[in-house]
N, C-alpha and C. Protein backbone atom coordinates (compact mmCIF):
# COMPACT_ATOMS: atom_id res chain seq x y z
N UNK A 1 -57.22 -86.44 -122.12
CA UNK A 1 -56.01 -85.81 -121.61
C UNK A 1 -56.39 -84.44 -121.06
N UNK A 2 -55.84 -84.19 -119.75
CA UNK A 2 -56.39 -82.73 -119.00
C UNK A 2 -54.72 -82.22 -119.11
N UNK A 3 -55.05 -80.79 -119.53
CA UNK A 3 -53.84 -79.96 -119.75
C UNK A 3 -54.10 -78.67 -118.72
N UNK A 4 -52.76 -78.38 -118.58
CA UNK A 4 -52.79 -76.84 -117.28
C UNK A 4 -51.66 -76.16 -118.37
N UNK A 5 -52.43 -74.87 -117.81
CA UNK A 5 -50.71 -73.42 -118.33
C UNK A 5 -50.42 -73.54 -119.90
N UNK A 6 -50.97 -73.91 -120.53
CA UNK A 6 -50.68 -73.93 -122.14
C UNK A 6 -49.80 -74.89 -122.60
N UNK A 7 -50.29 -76.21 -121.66
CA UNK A 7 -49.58 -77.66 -121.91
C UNK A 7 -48.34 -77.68 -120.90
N UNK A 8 -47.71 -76.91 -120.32
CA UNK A 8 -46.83 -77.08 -119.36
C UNK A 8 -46.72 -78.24 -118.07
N UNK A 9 -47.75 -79.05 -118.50
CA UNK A 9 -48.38 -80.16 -117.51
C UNK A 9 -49.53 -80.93 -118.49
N UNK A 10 -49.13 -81.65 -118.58
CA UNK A 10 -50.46 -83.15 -118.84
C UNK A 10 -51.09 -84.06 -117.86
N UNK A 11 -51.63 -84.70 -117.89
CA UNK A 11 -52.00 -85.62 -117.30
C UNK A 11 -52.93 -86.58 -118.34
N UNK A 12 -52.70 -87.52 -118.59
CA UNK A 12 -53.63 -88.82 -119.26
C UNK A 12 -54.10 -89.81 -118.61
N UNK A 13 -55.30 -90.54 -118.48
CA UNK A 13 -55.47 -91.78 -117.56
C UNK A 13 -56.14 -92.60 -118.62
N UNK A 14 -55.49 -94.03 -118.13
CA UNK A 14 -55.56 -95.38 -118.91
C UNK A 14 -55.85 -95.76 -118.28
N UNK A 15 -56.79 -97.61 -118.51
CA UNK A 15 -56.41 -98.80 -118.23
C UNK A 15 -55.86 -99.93 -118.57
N UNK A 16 -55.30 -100.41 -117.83
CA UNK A 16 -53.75 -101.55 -118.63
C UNK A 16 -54.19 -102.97 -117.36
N UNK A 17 -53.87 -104.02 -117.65
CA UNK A 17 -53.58 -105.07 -116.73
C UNK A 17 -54.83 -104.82 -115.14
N UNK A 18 -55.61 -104.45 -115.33
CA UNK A 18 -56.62 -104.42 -114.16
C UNK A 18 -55.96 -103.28 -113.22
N UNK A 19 -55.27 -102.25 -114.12
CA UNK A 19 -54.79 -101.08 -112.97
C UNK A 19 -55.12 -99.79 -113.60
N UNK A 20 -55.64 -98.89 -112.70
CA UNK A 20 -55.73 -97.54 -113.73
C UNK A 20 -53.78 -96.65 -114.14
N UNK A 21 -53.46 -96.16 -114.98
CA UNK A 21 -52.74 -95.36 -115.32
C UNK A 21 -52.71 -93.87 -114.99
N UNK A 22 -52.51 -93.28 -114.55
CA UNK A 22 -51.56 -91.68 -114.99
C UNK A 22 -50.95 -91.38 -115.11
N UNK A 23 -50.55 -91.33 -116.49
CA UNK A 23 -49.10 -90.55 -117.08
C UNK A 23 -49.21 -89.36 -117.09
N UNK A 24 -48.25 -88.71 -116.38
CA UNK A 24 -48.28 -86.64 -116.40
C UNK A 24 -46.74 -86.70 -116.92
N UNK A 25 -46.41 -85.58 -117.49
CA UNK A 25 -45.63 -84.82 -118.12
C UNK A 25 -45.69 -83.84 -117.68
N UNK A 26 -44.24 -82.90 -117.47
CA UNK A 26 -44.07 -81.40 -117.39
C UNK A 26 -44.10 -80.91 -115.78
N UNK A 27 -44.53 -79.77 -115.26
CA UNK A 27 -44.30 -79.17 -114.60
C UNK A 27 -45.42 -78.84 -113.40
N UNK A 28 -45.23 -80.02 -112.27
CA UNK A 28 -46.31 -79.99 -111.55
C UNK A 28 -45.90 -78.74 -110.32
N UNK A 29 -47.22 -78.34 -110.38
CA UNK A 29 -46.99 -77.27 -109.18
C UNK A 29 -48.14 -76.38 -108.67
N UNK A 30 -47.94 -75.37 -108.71
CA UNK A 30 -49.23 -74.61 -107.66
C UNK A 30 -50.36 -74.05 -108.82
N UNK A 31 -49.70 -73.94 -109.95
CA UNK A 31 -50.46 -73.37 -111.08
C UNK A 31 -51.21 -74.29 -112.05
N UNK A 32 -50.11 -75.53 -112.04
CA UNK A 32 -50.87 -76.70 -112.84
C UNK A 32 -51.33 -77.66 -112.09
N UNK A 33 -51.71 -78.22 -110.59
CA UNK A 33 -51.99 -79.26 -110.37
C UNK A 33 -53.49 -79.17 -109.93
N UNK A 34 -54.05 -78.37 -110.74
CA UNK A 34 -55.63 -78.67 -110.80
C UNK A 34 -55.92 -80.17 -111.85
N UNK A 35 -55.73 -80.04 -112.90
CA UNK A 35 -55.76 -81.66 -113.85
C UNK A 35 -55.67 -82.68 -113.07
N UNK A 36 -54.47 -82.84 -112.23
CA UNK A 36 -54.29 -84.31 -110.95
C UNK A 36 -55.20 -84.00 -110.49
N UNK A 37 -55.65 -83.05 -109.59
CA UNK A 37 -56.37 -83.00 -108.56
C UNK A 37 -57.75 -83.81 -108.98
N UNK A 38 -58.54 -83.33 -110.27
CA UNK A 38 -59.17 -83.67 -110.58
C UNK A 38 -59.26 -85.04 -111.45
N UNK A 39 -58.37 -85.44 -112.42
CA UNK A 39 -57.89 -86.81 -112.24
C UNK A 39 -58.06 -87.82 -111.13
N UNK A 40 -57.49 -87.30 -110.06
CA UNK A 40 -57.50 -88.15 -109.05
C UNK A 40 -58.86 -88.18 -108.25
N UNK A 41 -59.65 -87.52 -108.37
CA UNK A 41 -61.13 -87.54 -108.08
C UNK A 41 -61.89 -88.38 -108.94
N UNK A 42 -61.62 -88.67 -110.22
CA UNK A 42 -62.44 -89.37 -111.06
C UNK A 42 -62.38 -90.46 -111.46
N UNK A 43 -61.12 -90.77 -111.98
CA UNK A 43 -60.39 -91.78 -112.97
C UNK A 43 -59.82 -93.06 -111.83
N UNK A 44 -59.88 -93.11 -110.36
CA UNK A 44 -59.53 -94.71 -109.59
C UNK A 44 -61.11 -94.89 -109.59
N UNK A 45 -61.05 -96.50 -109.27
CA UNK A 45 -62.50 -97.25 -109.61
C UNK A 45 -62.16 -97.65 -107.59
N UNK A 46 -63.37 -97.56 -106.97
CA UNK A 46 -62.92 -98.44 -105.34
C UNK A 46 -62.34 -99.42 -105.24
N UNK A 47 -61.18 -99.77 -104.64
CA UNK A 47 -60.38 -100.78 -104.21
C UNK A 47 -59.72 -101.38 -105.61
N UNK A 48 -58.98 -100.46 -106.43
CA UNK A 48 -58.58 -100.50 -107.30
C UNK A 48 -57.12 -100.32 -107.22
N UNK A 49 -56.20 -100.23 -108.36
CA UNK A 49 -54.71 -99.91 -108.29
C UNK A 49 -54.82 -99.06 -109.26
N UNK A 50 -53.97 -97.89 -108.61
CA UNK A 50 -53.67 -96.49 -109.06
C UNK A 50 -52.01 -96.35 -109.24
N UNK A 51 -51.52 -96.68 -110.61
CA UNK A 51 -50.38 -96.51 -110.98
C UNK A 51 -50.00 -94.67 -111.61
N UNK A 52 -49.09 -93.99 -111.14
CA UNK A 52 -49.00 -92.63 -111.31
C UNK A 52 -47.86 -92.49 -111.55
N UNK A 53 -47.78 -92.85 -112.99
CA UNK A 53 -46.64 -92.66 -114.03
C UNK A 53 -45.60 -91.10 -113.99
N UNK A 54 -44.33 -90.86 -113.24
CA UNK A 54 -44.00 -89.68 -113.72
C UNK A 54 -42.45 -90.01 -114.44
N UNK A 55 -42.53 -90.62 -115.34
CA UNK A 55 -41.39 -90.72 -115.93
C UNK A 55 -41.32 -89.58 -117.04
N UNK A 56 -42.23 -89.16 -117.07
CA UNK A 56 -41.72 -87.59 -118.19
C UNK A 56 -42.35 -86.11 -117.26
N UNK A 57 -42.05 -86.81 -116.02
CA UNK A 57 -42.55 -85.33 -115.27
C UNK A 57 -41.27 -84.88 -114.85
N UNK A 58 -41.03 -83.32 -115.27
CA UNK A 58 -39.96 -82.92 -114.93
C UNK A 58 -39.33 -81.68 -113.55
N UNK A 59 -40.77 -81.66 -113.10
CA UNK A 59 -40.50 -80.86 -111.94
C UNK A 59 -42.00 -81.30 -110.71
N UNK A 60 -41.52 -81.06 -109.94
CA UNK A 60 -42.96 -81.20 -108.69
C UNK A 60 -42.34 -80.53 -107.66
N UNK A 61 -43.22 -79.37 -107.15
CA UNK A 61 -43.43 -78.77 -105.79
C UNK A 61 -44.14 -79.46 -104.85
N UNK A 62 -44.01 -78.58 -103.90
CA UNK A 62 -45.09 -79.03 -102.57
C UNK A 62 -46.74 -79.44 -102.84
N UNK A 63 -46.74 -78.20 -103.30
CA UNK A 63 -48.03 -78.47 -103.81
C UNK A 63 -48.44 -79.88 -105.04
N UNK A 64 -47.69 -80.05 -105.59
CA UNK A 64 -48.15 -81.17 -106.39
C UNK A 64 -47.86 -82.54 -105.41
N UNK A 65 -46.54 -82.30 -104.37
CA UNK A 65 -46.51 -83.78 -103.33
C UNK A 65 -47.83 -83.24 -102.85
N UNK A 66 -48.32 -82.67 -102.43
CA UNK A 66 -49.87 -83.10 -101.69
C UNK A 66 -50.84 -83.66 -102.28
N UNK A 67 -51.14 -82.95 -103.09
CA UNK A 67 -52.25 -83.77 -104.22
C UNK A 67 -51.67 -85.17 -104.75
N UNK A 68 -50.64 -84.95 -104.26
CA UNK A 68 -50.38 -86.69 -104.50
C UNK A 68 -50.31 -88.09 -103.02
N UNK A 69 -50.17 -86.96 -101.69
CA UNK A 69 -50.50 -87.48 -101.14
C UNK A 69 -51.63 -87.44 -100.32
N UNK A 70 -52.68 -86.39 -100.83
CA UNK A 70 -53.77 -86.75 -100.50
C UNK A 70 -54.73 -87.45 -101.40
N UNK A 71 -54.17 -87.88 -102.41
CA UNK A 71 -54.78 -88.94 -103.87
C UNK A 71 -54.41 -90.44 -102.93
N UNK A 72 -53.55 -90.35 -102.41
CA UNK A 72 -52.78 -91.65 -101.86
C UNK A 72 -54.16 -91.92 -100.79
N UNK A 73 -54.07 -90.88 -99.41
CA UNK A 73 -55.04 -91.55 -98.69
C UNK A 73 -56.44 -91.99 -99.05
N UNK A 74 -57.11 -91.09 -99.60
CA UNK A 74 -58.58 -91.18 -100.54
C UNK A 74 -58.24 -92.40 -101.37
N UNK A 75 -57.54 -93.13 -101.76
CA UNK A 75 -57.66 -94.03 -101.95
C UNK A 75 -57.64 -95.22 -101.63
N UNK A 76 -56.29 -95.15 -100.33
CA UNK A 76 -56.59 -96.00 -99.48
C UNK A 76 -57.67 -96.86 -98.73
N UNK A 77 -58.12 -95.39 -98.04
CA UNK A 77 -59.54 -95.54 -97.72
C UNK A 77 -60.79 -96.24 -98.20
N UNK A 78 -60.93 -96.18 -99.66
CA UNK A 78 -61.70 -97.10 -100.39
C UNK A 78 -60.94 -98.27 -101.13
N UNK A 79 -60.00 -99.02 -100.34
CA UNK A 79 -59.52 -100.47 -100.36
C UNK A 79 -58.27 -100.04 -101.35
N UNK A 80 -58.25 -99.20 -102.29
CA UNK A 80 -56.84 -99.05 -103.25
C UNK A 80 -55.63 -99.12 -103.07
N UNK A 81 -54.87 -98.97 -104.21
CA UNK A 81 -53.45 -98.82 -103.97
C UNK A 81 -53.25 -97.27 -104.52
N UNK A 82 -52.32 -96.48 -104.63
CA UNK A 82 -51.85 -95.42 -105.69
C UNK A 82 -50.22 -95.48 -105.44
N UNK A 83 -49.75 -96.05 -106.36
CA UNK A 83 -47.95 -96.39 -106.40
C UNK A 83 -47.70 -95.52 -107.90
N UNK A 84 -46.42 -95.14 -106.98
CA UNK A 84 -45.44 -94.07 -108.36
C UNK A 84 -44.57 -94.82 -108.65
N UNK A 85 -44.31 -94.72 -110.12
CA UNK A 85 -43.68 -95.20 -111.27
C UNK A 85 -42.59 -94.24 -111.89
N UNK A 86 -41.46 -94.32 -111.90
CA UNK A 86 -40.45 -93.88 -112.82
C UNK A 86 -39.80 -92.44 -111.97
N UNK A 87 -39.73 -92.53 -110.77
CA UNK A 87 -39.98 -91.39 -109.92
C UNK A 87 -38.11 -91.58 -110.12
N UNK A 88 -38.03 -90.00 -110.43
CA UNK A 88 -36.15 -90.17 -110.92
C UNK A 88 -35.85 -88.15 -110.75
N UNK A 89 -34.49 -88.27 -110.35
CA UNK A 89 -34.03 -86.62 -110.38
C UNK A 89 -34.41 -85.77 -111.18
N UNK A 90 -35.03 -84.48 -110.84
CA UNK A 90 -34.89 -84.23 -109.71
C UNK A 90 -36.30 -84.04 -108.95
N UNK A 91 -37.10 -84.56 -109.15
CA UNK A 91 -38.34 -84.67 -108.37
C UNK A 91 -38.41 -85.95 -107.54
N UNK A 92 -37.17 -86.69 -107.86
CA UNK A 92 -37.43 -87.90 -106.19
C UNK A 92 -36.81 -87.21 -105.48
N UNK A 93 -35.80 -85.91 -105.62
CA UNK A 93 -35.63 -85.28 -104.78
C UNK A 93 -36.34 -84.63 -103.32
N UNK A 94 -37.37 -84.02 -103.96
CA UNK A 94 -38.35 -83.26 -103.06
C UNK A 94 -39.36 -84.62 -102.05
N UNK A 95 -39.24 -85.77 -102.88
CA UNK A 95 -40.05 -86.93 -102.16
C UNK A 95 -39.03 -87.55 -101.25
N UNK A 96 -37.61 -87.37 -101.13
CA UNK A 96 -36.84 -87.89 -100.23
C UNK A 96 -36.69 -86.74 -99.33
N UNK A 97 -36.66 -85.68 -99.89
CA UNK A 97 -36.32 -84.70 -98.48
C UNK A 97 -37.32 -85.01 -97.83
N UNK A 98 -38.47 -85.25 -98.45
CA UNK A 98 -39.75 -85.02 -97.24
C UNK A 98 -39.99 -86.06 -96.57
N UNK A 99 -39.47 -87.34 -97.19
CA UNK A 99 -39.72 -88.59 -96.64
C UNK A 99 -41.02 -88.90 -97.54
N UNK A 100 -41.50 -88.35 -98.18
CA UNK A 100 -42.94 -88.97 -99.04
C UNK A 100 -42.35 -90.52 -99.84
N UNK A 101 -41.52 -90.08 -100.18
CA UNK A 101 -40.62 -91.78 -100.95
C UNK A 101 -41.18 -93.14 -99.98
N UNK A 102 -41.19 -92.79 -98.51
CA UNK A 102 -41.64 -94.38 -97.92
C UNK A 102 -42.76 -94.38 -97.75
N UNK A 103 -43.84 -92.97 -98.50
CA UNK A 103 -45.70 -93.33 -97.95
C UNK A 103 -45.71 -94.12 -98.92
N UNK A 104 -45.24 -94.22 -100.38
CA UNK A 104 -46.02 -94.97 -101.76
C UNK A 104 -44.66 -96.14 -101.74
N UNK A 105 -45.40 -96.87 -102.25
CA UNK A 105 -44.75 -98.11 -103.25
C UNK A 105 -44.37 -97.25 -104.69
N UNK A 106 -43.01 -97.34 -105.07
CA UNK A 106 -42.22 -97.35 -105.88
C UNK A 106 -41.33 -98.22 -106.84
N UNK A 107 -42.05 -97.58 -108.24
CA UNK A 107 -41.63 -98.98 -109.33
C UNK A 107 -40.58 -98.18 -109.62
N UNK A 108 -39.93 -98.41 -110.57
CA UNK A 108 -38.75 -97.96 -111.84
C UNK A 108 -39.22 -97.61 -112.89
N UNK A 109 -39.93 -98.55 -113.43
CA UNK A 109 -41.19 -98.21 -114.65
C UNK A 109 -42.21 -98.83 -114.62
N UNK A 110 -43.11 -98.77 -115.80
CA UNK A 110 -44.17 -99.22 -115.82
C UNK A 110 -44.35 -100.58 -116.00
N UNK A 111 -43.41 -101.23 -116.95
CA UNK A 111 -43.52 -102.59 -117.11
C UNK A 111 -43.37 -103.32 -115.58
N UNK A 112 -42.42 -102.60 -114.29
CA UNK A 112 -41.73 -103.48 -113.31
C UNK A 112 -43.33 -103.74 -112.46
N UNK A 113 -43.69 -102.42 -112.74
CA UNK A 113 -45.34 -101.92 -111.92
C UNK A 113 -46.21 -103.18 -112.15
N UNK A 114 -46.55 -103.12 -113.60
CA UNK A 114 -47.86 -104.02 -113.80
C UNK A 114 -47.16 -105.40 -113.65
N UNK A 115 -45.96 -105.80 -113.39
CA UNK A 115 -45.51 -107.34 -113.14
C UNK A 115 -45.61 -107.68 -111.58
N UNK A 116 -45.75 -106.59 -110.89
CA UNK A 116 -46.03 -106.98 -108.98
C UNK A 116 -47.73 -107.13 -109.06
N UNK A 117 -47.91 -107.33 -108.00
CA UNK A 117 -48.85 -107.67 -107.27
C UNK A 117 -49.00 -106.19 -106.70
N UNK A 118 -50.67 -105.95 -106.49
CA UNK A 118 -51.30 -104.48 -106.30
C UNK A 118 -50.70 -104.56 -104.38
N UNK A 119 -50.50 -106.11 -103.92
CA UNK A 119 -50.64 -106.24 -102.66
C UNK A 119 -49.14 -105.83 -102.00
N UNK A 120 -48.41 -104.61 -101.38
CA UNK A 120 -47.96 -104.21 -100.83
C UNK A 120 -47.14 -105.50 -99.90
């Protein structure tokens, strides 16, 4: 588990069902999204599925939509998926103003996640 700001942000990565996990918690933003950043450098395997759990994340800035959508292309690129999970008010907020909501595939939760197909 990688922690920012005195736990104000988590991040954990699993594997479940042939997909990697990240569950984050708390408060993504300009101060804590070094942990993703680096998460997301390490923890997808090539042409893998990257599930990015934020059902206990309770805030995201700009800065954390980037590192999430530049986790998205870098993965692409090496055959992957990276789909968000549990994405709910008020941080689907900031992903609908921007339109980021139609770059990723979007579950409800995790169980709906690992029951699709990685294939878009």
């Amino acid at each position: 588990m990688a922690t920012a700001n005195g736990e104000r942000f988590t991040v954990e990565a699993r594997s479940h069902q042939g997909a990697t996990i990240l569950a984050m918690a708390g408060e993504l933003d300009h101060d804590t999204a070094e942990p993703l950043r680096q998460a997301l450098d390490t923890t997808w395997p090539d042409g893998k599925r990257l599930l990015v759990d934020l059902t206990h994340l309770d805030f995201c800035d700009s800065t954390g939509l980037n590192v999430l959508l530049r986790g998205r292309l870098a993965i692409q690129e090496s055959g992957g998926t990276l789909e968000l999970v549990g994405l709910h008010p008020p941080v689907a907020r900031m992903f609908h103003i921007t339109g980021a909501d139609r770059l990723f595939r979007l579950h409800t939760d995790l169980e709906a996640a690992l029951a699709t197909s990685q294939r878009p």
